[in-house]
PDB file of N, CA and C in Angstrom:
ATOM      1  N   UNK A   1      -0.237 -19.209  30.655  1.00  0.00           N
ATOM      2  CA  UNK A   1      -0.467 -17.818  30.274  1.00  0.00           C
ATOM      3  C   UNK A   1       0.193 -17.586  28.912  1.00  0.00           C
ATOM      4  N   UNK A   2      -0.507 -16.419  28.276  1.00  0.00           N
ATOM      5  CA  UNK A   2      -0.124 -16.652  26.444  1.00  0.00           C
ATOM      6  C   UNK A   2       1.010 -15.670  26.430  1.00  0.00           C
ATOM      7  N   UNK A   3       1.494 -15.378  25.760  1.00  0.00           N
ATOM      8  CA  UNK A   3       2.640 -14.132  25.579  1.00  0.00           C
ATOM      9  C   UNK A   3       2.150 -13.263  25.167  1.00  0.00           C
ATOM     10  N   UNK A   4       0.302 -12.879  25.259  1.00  0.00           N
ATOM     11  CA  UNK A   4      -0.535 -11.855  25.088  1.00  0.00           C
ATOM     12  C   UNK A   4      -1.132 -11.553  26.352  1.00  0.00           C
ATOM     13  N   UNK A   5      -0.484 -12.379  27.320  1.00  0.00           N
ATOM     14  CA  UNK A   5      -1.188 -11.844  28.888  1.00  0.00           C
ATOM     15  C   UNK A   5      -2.179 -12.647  28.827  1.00  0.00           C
ATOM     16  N   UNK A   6      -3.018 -14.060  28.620  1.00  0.00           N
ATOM     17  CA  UNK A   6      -4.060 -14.220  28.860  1.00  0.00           C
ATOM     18  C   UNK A   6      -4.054 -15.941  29.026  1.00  0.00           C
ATOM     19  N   UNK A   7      -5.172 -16.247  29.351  1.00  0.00           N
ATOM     20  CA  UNK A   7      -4.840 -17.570  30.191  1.00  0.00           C
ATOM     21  C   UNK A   7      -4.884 -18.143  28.696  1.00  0.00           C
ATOM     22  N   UNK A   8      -4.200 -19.839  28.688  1.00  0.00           N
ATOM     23  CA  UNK A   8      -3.907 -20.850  27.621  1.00  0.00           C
ATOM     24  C   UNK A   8      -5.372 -20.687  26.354  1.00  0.00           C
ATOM     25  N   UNK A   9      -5.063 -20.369  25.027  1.00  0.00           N
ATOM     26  CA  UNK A   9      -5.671 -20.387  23.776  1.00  0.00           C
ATOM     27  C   UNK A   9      -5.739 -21.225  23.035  1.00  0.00           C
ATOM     28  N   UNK A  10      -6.420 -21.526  22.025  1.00  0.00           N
ATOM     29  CA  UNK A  10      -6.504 -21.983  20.710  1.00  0.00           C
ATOM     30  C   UNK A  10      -5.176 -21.666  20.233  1.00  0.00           C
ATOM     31  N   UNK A  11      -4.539 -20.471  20.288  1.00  0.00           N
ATOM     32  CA  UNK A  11      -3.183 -20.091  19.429  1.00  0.00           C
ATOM     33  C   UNK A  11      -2.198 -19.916  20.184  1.00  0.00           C
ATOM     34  N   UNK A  12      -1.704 -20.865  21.192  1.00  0.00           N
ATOM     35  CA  UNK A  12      -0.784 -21.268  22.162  1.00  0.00           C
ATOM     36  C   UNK A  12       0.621 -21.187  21.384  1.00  0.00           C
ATOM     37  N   UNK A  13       0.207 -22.630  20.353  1.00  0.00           N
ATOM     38  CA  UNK A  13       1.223 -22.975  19.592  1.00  0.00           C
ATOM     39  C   UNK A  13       1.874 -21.623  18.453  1.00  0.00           C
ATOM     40  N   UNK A  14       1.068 -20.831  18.273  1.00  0.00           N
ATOM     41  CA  UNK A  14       1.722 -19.619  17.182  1.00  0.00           C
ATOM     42  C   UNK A  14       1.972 -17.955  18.002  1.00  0.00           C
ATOM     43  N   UNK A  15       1.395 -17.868  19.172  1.00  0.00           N
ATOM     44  CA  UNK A  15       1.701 -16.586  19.465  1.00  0.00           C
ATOM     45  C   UNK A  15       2.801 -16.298  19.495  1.00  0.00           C
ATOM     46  N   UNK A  16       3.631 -16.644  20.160  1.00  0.00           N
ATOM     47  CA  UNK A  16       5.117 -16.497  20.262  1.00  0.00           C
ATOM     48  C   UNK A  16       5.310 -15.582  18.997  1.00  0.00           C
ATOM     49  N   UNK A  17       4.881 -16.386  17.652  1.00  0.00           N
ATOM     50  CA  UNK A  17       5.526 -16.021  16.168  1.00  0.00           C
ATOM     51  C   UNK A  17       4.632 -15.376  15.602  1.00  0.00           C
ATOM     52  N   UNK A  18       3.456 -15.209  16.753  1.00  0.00           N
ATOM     53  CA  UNK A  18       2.555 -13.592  15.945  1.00  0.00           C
ATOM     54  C   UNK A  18       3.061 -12.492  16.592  1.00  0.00           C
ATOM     55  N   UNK A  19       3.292 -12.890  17.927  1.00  0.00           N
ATOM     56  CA  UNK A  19       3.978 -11.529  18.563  1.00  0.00           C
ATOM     57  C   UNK A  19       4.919 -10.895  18.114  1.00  0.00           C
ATOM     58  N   UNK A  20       5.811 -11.989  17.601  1.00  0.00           N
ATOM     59  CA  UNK A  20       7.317 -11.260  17.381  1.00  0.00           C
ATOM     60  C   UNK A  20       6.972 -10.460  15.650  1.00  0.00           C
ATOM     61  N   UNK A  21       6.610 -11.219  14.892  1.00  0.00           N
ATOM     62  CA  UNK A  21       5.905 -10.569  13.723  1.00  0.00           C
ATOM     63  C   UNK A  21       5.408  -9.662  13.682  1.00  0.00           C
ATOM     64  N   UNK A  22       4.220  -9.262  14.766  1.00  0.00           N
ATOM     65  CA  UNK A  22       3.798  -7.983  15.403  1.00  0.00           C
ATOM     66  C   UNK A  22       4.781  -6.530  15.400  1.00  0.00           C
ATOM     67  N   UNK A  23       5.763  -7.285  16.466  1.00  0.00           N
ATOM     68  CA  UNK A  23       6.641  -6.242  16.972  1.00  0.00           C
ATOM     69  C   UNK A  23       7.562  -6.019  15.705  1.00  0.00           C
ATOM     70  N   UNK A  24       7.963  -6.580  14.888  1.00  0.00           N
ATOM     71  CA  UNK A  24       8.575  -5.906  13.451  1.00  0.00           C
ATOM     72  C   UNK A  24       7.840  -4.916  12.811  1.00  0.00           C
ATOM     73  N   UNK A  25       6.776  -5.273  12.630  1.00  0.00           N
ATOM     74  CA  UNK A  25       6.327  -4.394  12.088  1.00  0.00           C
ATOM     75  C   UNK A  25       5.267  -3.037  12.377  1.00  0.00           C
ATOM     76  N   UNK A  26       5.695  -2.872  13.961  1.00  0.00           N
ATOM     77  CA  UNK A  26       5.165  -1.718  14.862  1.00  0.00           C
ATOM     78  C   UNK A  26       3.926  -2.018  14.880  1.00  0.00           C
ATOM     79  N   UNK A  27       2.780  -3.338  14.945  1.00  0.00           N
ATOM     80  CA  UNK A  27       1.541  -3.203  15.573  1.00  0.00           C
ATOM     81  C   UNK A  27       1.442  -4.082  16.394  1.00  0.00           C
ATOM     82  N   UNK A  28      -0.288  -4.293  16.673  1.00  0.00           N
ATOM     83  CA  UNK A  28      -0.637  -5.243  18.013  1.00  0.00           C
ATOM     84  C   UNK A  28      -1.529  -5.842  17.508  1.00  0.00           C
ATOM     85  N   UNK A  29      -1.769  -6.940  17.637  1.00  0.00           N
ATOM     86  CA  UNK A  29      -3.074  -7.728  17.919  1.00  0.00           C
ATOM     87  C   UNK A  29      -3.798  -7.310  18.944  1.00  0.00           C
ATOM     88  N   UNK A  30      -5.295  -7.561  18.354  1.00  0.00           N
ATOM     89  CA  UNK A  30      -6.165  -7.785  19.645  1.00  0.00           C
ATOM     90  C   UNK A  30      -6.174  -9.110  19.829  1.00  0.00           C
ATOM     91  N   UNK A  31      -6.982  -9.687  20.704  1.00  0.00           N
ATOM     92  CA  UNK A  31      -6.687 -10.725  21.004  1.00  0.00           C
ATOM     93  C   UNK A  31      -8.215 -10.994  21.765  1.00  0.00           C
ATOM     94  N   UNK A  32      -9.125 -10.077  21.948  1.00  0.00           N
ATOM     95  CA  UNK A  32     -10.313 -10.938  22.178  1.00  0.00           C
ATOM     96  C   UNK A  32     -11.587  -9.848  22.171  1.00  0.00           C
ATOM     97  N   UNK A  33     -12.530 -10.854  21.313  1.00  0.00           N
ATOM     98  CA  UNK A  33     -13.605  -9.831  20.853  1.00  0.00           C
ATOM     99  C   UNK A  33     -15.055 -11.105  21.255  1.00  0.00           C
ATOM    100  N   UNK A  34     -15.543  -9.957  21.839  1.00  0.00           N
ATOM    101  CA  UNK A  34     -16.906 -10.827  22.583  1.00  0.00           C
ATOM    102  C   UNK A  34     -16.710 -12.277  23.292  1.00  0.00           C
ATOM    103  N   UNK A  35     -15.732 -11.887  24.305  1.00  0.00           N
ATOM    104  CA  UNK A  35     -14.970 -13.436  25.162  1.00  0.00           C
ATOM    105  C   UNK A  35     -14.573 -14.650  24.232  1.00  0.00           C
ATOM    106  N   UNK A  36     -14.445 -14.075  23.148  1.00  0.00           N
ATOM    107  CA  UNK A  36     -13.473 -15.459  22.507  1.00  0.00           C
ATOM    108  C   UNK A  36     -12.127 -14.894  21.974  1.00  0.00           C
ATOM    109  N   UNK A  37     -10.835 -15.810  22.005  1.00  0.00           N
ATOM    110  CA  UNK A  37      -9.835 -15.610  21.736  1.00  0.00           C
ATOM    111  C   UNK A  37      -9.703 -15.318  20.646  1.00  0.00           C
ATOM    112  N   UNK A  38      -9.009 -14.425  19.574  1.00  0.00           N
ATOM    113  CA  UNK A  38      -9.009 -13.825  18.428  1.00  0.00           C
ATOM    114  C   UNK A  38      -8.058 -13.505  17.937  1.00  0.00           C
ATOM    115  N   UNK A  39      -7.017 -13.414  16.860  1.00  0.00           N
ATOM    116  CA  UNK A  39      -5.962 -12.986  16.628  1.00  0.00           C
ATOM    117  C   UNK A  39      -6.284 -11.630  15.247  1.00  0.00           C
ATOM    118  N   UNK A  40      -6.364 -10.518  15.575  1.00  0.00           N
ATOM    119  CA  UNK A  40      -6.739  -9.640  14.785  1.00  0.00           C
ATOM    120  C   UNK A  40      -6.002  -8.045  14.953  1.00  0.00           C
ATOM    121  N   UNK A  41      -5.560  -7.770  13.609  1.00  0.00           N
ATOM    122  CA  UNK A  41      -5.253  -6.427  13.383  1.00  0.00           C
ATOM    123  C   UNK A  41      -5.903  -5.329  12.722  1.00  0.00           C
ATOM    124  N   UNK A  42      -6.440  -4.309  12.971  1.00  0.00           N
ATOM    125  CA  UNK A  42      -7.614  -3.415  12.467  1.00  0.00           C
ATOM    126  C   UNK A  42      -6.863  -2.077  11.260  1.00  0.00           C
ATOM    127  N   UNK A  43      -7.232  -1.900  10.453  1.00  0.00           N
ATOM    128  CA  UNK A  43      -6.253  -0.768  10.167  1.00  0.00           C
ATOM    129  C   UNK A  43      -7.383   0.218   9.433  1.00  0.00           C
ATOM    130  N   UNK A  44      -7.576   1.416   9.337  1.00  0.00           N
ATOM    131  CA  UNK A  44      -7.961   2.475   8.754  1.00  0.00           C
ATOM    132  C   UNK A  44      -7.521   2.894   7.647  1.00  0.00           C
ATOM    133  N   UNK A  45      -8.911   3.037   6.708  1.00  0.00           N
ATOM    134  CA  UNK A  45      -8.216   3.707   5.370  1.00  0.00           C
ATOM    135  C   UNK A  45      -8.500   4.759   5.188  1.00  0.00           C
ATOM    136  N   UNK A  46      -7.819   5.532   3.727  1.00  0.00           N
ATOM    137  CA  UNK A  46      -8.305   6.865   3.920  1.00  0.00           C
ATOM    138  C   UNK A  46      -9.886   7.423   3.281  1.00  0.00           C
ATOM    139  N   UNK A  47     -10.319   5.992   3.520  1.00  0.00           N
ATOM    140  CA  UNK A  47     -12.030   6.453   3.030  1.00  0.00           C
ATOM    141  C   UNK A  47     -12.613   6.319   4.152  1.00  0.00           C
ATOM    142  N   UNK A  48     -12.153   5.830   5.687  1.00  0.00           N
ATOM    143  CA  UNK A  48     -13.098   5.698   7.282  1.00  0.00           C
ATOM    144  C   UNK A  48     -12.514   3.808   6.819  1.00  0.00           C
ATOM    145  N   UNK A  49     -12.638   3.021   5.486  1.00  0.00           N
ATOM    146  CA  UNK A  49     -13.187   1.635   5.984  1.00  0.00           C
ATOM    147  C   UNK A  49     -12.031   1.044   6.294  1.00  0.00           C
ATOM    148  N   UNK A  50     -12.663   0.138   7.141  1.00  0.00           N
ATOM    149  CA  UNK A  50     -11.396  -1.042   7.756  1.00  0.00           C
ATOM    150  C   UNK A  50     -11.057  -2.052   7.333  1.00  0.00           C
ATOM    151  N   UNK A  51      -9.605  -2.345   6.961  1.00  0.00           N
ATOM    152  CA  UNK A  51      -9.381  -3.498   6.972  1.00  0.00           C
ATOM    153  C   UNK A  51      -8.686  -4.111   8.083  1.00  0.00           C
ATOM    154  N   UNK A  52      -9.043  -5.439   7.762  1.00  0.00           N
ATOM    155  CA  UNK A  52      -8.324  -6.581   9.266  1.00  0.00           C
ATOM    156  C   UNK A  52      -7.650  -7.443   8.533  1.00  0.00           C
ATOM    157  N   UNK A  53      -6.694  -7.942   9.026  1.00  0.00           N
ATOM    158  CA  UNK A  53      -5.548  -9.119   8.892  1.00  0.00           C
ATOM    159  C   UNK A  53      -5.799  -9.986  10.131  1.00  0.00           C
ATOM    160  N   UNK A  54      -6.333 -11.282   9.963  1.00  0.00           N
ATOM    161  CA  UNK A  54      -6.572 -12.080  10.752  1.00  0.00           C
ATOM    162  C   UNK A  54      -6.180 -13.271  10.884  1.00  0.00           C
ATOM    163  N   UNK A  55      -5.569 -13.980  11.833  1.00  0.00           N
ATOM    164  CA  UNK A  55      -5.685 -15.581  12.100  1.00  0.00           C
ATOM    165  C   UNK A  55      -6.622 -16.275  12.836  1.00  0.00           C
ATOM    166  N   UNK A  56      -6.735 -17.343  11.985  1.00  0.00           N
ATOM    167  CA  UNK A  56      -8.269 -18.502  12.549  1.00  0.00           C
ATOM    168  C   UNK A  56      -7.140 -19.254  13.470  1.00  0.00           C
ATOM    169  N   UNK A  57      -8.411 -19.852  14.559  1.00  0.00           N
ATOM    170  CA  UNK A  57      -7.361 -20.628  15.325  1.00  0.00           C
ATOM    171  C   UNK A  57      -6.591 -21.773  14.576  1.00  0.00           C
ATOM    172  N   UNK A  58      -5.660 -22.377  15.284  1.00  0.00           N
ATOM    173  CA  UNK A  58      -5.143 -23.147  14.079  1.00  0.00           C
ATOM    174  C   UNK A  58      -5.901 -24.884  14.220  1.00  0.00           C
ATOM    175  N   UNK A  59      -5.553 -25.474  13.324  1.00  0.00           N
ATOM    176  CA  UNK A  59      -6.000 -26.682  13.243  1.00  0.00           C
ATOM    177  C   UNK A  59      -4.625 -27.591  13.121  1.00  0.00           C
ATOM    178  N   UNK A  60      -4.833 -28.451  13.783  1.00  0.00           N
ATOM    179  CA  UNK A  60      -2.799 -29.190  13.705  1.00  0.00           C
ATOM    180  C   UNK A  60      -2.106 -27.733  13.168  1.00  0.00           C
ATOM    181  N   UNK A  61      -1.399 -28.219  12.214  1.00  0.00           N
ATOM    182  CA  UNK A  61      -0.262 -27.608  12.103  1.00  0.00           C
ATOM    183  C   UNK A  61      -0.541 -26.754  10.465  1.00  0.00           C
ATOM    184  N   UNK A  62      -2.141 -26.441  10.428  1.00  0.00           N
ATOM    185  CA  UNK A  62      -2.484 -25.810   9.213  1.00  0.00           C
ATOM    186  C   UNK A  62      -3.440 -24.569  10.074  1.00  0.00           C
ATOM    187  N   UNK A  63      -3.248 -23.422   9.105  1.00  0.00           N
ATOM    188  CA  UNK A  63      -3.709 -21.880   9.595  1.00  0.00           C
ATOM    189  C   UNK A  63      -4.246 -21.175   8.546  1.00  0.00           C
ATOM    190  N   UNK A  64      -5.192 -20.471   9.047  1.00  0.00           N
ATOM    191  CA  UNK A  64      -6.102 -19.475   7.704  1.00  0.00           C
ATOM    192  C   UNK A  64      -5.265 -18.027   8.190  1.00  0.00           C
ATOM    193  N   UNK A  65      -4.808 -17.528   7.362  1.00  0.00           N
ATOM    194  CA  UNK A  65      -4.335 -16.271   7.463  1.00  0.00           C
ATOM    195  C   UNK A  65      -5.212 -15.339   6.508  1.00  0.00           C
ATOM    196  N   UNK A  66      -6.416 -14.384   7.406  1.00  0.00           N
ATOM    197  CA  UNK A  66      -7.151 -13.511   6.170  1.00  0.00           C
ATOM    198  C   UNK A  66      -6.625 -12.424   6.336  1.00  0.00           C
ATOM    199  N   UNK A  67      -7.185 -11.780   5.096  1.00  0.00           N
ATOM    200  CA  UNK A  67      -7.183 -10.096   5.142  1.00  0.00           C
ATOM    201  C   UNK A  67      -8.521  -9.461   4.346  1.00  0.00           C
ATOM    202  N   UNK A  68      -8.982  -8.678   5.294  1.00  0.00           N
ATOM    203  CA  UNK A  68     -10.361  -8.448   4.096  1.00  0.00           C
ATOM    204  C   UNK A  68     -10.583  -6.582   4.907  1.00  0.00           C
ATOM    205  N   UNK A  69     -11.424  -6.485   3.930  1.00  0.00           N
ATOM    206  CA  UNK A  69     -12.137  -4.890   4.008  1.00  0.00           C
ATOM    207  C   UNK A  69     -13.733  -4.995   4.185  1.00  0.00           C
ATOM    208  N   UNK A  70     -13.827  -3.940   4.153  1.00  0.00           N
ATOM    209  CA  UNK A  70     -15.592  -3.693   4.955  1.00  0.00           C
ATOM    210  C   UNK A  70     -16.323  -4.040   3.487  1.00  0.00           C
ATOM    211  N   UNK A  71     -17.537  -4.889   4.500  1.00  0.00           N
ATOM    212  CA  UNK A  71     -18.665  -5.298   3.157  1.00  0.00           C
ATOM    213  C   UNK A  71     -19.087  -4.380   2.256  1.00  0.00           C
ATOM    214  N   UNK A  72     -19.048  -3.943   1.177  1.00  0.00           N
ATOM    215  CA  UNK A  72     -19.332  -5.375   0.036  1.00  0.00           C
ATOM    216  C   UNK A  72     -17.980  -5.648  -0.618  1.00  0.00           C
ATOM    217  N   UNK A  73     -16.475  -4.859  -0.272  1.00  0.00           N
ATOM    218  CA  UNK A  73     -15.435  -5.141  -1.347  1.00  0.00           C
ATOM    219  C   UNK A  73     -14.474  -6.784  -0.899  1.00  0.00           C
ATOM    220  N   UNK A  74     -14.993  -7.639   0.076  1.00  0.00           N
ATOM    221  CA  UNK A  74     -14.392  -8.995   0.117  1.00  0.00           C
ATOM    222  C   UNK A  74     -13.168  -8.938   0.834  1.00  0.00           C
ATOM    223  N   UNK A  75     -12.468  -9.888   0.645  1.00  0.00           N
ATOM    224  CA  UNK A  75     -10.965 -10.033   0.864  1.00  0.00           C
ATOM    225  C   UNK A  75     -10.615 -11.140   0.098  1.00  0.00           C
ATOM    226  N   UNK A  76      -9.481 -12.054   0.968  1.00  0.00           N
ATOM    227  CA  UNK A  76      -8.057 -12.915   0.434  1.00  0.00           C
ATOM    228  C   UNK A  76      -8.139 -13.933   1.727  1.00  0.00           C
ATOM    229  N   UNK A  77      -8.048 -15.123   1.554  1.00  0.00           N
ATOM    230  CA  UNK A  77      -7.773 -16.110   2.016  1.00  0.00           C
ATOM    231  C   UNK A  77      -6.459 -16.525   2.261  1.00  0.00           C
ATOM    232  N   UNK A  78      -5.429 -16.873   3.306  1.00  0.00           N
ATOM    233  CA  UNK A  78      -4.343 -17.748   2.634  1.00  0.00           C
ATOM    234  C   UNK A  78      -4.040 -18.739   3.730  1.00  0.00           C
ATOM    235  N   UNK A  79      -3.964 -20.084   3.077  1.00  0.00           N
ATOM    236  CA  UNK A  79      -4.075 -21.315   4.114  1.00  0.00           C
ATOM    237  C   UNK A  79      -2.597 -21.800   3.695  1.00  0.00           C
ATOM    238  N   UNK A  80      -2.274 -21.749   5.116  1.00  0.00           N
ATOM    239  CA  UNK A  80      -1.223 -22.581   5.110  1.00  0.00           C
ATOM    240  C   UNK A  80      -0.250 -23.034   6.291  1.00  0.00           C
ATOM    241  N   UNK A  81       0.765 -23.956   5.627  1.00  0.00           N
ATOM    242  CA  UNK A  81       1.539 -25.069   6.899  1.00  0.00           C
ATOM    243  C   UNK A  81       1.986 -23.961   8.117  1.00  0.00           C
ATOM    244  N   UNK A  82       2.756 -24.691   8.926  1.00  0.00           N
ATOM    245  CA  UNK A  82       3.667 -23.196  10.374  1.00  0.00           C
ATOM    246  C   UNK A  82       4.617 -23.433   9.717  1.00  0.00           C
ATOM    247  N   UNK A  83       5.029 -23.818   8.868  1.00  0.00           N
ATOM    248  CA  UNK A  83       6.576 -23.175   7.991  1.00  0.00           C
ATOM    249  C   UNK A  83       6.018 -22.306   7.309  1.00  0.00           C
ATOM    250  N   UNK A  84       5.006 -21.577   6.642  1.00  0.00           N
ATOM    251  CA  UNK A  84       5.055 -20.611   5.807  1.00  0.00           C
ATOM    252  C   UNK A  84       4.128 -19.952   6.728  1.00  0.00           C
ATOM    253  N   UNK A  85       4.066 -19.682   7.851  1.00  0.00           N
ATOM    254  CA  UNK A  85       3.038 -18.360   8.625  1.00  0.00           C
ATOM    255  C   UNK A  85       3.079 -16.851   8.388  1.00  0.00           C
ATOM    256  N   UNK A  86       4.851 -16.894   8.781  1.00  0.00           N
ATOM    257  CA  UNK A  86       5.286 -15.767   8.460  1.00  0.00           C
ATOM    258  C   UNK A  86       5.320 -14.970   6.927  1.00  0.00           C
ATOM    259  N   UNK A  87       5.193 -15.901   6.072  1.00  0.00           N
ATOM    260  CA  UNK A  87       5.102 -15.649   4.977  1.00  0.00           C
ATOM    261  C   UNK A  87       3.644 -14.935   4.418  1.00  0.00           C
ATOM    262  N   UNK A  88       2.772 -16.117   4.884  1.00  0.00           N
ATOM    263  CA  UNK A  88       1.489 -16.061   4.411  1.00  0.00           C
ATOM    264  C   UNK A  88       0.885 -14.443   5.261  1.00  0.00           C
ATOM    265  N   UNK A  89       1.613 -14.065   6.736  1.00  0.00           N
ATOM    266  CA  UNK A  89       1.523 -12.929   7.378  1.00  0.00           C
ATOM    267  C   UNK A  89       1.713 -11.560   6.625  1.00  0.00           C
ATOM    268  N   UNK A  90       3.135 -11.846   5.923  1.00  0.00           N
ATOM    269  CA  UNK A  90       3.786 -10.828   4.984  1.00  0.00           C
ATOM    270  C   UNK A  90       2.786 -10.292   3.851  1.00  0.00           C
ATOM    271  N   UNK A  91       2.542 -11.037   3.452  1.00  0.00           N
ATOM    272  CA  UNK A  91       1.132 -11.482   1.893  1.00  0.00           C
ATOM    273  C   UNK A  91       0.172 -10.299   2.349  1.00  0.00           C
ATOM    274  N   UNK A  92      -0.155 -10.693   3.138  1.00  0.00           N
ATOM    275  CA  UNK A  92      -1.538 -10.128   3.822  1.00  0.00           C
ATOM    276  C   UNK A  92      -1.696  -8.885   4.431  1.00  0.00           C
ATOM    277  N   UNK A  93      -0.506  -8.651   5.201  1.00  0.00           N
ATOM    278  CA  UNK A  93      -0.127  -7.168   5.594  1.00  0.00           C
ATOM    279  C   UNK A  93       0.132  -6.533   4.182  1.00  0.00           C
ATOM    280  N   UNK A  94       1.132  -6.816   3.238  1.00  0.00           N
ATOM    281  CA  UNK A  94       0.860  -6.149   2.108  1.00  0.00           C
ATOM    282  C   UNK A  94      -0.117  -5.705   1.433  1.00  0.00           C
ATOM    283  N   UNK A  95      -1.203  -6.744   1.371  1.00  0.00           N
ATOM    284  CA  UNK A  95      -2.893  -6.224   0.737  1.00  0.00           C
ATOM    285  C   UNK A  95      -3.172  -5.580   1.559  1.00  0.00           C
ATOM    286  N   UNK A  96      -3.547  -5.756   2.947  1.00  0.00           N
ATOM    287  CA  UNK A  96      -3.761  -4.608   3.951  1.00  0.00           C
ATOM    288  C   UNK A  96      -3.152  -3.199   3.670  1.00  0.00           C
ATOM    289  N   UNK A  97      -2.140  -2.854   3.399  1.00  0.00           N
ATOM    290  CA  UNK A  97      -1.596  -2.021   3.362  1.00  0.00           C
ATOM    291  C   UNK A  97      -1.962  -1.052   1.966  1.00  0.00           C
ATOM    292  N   UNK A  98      -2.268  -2.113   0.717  1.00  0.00           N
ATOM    293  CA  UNK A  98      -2.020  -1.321  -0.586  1.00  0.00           C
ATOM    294  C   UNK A  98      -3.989  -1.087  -0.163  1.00  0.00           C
ATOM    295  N   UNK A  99      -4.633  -1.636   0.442  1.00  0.00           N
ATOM    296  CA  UNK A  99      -6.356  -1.332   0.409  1.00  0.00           C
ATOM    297  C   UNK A  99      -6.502  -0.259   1.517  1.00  0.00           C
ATOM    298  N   UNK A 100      -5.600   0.001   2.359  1.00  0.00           N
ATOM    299  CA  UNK A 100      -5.462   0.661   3.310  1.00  0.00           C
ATOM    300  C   UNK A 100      -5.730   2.422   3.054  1.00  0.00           C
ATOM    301  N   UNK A 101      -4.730   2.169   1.784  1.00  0.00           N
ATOM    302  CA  UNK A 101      -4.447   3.315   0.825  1.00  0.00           C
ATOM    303  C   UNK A 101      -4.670   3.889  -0.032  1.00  0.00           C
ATOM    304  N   UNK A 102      -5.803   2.885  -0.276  1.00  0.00           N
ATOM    305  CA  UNK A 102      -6.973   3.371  -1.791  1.00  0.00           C
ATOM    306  C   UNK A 102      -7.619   4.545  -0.609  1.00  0.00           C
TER     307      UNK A 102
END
């Protein structure tokens, strides 16, 4: 069982350190959209559009950390090792945050 309540994932190995990341910074993941496991945060801007901060499942010990907004304005990619998750997390909540606010 995951430390999101749900039976064994793709992101076994990182929840622990999305959760706790989570809980710093007062949100939640969802965690599953159309029966597949998902690691995603939704946020509202003050124009209605959404942005998400997302993790791909991981691959060994390498992770896509996105952040993007509603089609057509794109997002940000950031790939990287489980020593820099938290980092690459930080990155991304920041763009989230400054697109949040346009």
């Amino acid at each position: 069982m995951s430390v999101f309540g749900e039976p064994a994932t793709r992101y076994d190995s990182i929840d622990v350190e999305l959760a706790d990341w989570a809980d710093e910074q007062g949100l939640k993941w969802f965690t599953e959209h159309q029966d597949e496991s998902v690691r995603v945060l939704v946020m509202q801007s003050r124009t209605n559009d959404r942005v998400q901060l997302y993790v791909a499942p991981p691959q060994g010990n390498r992770f896509i950390v996105g952040v993007g907004r509603s089609y057509p304005q794109g997002g940000e990619k950031f790939e990287v090792n489980d020593r820099c998750l938290r980092t690459a997390l930080d990155k991304a909540y920041a763009q989230a945050k400054e697109w949040a606010a346009q």
